[in-house]
N, C-alpha and C. Protein backbone atom coordinates (compact mmCIF):
# COMPACT_ATOMS: atom_id res chain seq x y z
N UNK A 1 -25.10 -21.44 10.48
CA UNK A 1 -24.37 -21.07 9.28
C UNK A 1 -23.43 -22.23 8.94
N UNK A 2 -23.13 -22.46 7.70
CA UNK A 2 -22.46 -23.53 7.16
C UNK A 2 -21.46 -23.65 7.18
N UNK A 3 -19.85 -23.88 7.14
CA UNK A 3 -18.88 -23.67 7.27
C UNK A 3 -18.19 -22.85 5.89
N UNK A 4 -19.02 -24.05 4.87
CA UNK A 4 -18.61 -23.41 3.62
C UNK A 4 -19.20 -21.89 3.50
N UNK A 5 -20.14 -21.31 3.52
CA UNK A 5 -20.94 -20.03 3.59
C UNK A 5 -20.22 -19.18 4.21
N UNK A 6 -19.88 -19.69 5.23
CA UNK A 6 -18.96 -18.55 6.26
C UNK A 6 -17.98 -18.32 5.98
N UNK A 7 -16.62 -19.18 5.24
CA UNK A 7 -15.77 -19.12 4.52
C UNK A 7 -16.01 -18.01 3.28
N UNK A 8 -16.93 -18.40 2.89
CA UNK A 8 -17.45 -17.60 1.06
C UNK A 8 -17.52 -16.26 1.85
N UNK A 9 -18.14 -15.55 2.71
CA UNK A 9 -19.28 -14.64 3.55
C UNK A 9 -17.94 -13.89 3.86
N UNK A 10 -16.54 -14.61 4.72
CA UNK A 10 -15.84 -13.86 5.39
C UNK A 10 -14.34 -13.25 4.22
N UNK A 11 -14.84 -14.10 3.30
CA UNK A 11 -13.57 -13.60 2.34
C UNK A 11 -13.79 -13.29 0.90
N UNK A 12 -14.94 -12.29 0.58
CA UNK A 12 -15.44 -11.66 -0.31
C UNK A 12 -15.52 -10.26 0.35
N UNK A 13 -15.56 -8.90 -0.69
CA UNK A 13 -15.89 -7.90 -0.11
C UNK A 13 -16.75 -7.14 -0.96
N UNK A 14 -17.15 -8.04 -1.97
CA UNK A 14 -18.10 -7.90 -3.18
C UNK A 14 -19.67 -8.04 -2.42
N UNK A 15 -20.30 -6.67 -2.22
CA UNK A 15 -21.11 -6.62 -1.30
C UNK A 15 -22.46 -7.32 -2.30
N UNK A 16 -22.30 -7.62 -3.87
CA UNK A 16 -23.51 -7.99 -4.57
C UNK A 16 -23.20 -9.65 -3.98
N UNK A 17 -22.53 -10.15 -3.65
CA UNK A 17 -22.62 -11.40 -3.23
C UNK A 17 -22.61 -11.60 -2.26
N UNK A 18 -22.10 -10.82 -1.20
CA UNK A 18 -22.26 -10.81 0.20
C UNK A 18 -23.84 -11.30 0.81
N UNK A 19 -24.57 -9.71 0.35
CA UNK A 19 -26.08 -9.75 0.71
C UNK A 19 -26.76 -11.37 0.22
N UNK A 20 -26.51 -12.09 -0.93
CA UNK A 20 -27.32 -13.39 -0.95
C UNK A 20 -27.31 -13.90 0.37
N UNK A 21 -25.45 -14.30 0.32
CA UNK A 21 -25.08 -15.30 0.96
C UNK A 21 -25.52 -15.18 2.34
N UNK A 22 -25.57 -13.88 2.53
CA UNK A 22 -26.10 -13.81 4.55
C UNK A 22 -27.29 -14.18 4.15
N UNK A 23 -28.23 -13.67 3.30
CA UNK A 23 -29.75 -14.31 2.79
C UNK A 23 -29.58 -15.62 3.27
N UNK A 24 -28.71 -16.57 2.66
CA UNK A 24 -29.00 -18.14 2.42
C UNK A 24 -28.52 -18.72 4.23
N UNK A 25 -27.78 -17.70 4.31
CA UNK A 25 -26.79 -18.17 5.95
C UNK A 25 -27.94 -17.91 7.03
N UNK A 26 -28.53 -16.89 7.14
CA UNK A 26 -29.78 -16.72 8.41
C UNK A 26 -30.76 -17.96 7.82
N UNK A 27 -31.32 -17.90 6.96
CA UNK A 27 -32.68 -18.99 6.15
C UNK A 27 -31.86 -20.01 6.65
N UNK A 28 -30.28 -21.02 6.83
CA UNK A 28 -30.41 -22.24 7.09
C UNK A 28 -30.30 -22.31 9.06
N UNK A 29 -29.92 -21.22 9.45
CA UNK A 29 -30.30 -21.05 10.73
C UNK A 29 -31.36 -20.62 11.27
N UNK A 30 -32.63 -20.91 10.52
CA UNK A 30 -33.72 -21.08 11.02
C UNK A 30 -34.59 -19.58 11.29
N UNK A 31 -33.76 -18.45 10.70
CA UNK A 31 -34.66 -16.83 10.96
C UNK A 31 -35.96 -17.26 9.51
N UNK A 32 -36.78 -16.23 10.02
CA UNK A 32 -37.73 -16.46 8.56
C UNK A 32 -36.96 -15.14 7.58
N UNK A 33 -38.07 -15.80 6.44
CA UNK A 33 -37.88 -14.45 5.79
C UNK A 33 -37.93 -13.10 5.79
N UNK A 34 -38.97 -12.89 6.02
CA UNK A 34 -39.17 -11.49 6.83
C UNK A 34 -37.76 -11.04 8.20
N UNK A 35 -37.70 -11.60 8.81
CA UNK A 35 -36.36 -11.49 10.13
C UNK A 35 -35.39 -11.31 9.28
N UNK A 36 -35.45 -11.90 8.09
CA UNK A 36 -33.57 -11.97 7.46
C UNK A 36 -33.90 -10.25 6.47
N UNK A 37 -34.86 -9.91 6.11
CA UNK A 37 -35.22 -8.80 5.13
C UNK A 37 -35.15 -7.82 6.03
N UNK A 38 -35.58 -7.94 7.44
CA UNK A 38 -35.43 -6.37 8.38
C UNK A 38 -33.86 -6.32 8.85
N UNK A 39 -33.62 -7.73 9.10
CA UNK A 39 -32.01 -7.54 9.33
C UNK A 39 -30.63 -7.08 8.59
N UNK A 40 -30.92 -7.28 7.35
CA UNK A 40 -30.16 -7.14 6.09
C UNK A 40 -30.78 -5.60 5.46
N UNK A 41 -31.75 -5.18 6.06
CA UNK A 41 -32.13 -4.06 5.32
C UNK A 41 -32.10 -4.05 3.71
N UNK A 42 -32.83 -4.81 3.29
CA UNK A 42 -33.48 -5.23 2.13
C UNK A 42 -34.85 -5.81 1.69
N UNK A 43 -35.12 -5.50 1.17
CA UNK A 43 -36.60 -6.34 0.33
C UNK A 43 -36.59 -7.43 0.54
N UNK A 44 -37.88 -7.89 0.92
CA UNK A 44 -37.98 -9.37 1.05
C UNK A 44 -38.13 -9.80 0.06
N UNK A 45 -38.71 -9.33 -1.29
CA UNK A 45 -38.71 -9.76 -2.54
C UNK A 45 -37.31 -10.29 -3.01
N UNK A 46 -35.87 -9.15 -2.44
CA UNK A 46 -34.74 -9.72 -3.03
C UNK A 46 -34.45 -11.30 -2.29
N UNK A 47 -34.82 -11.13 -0.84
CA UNK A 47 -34.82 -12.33 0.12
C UNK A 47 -35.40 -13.59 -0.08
N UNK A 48 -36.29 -13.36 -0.52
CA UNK A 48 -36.87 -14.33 -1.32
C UNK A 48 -36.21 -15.18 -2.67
N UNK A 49 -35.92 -14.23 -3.34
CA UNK A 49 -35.28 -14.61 -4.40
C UNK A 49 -33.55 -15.21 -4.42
N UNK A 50 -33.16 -14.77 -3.33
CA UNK A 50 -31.75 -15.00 -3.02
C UNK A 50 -32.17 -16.71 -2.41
N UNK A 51 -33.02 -16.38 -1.82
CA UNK A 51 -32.97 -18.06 -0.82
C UNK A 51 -33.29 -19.02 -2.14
N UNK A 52 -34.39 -18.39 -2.63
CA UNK A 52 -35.18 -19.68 -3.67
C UNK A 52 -33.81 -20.24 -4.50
N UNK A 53 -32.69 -18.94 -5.23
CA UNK A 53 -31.82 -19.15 -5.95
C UNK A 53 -30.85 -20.83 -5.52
N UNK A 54 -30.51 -19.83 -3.71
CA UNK A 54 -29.78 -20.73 -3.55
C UNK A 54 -30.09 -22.45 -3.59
N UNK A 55 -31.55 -22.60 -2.69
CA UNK A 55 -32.54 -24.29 -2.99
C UNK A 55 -32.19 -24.46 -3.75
N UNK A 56 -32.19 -23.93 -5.44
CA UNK A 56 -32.41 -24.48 -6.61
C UNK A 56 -30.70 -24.54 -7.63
N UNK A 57 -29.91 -23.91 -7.13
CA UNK A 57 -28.75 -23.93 -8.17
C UNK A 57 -27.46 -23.67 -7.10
N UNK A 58 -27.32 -23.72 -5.25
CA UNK A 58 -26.72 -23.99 -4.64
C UNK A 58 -25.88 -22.27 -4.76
N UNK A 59 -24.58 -23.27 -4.17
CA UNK A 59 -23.85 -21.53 -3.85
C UNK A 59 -23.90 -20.64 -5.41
N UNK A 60 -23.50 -21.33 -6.09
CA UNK A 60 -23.05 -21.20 -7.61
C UNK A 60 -24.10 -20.55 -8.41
N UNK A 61 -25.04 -20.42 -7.61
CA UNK A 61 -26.09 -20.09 -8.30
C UNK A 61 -26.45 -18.01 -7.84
N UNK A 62 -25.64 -18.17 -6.85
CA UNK A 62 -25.54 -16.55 -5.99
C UNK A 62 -24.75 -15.97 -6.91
N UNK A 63 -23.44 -16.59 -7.29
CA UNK A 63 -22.57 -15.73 -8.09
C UNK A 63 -23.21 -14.48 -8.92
N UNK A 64 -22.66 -13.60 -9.33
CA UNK A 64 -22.76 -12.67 -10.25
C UNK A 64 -22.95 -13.37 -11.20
N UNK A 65 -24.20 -12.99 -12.10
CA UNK A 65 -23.84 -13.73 -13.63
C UNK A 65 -23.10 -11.95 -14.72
N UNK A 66 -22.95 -12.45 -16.12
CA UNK A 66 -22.69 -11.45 -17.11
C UNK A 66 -23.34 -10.61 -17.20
N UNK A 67 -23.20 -9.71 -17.26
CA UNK A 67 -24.42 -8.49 -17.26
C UNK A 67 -24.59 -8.11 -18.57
N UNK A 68 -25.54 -8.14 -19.26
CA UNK A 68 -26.41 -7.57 -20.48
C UNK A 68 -26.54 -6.25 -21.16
N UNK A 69 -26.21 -5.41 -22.02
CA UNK A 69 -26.80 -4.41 -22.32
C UNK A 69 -25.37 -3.77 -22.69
N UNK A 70 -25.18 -1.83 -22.35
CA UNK A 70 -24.37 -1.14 -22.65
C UNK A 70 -23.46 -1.96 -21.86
N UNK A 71 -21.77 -1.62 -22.35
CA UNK A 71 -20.82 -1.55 -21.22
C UNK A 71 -20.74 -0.61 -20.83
N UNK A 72 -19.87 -0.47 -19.42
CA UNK A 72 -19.64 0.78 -18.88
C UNK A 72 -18.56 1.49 -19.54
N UNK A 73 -18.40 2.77 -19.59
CA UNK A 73 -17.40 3.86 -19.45
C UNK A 73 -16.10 3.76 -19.20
């Protein structure tokens, strides 16, 4: 795990960003995908998509983006 990751990982409690970041944190310590999807109790589809995110647009790319559609209540 990265230093920076673990930093991000240990001082968020925003669990929609949490789950990437352990995604991206097991994938650079070497678990596969599948190992990080039974461990996290999630879809490997999301696992997948969390890791690819991170390769391609880094931490910044995990963030929450704007969400679309109705607002809430």
């Amino acid at each position: 795990m990265t230093q920076e990751l673990s930093k991000i990982i240990n001082s968020t409690s925003d669990a929609r960003l949490k789950l990437p970041l352990l995604a991206a944190s097991h994938f650079l310590d070497g678990k596969n995908r599948t190992q990080i999807s039974e461990y996290l109790k999630v879809s490997r589809t999301s696992v997948n998509s969390s890791i690819q995110t991170y390769l391609i647009q880094g931490i910044s790319g995990l963030k929450e983006k704007k969400h679309t559609g109705r607002p809430r209540d």
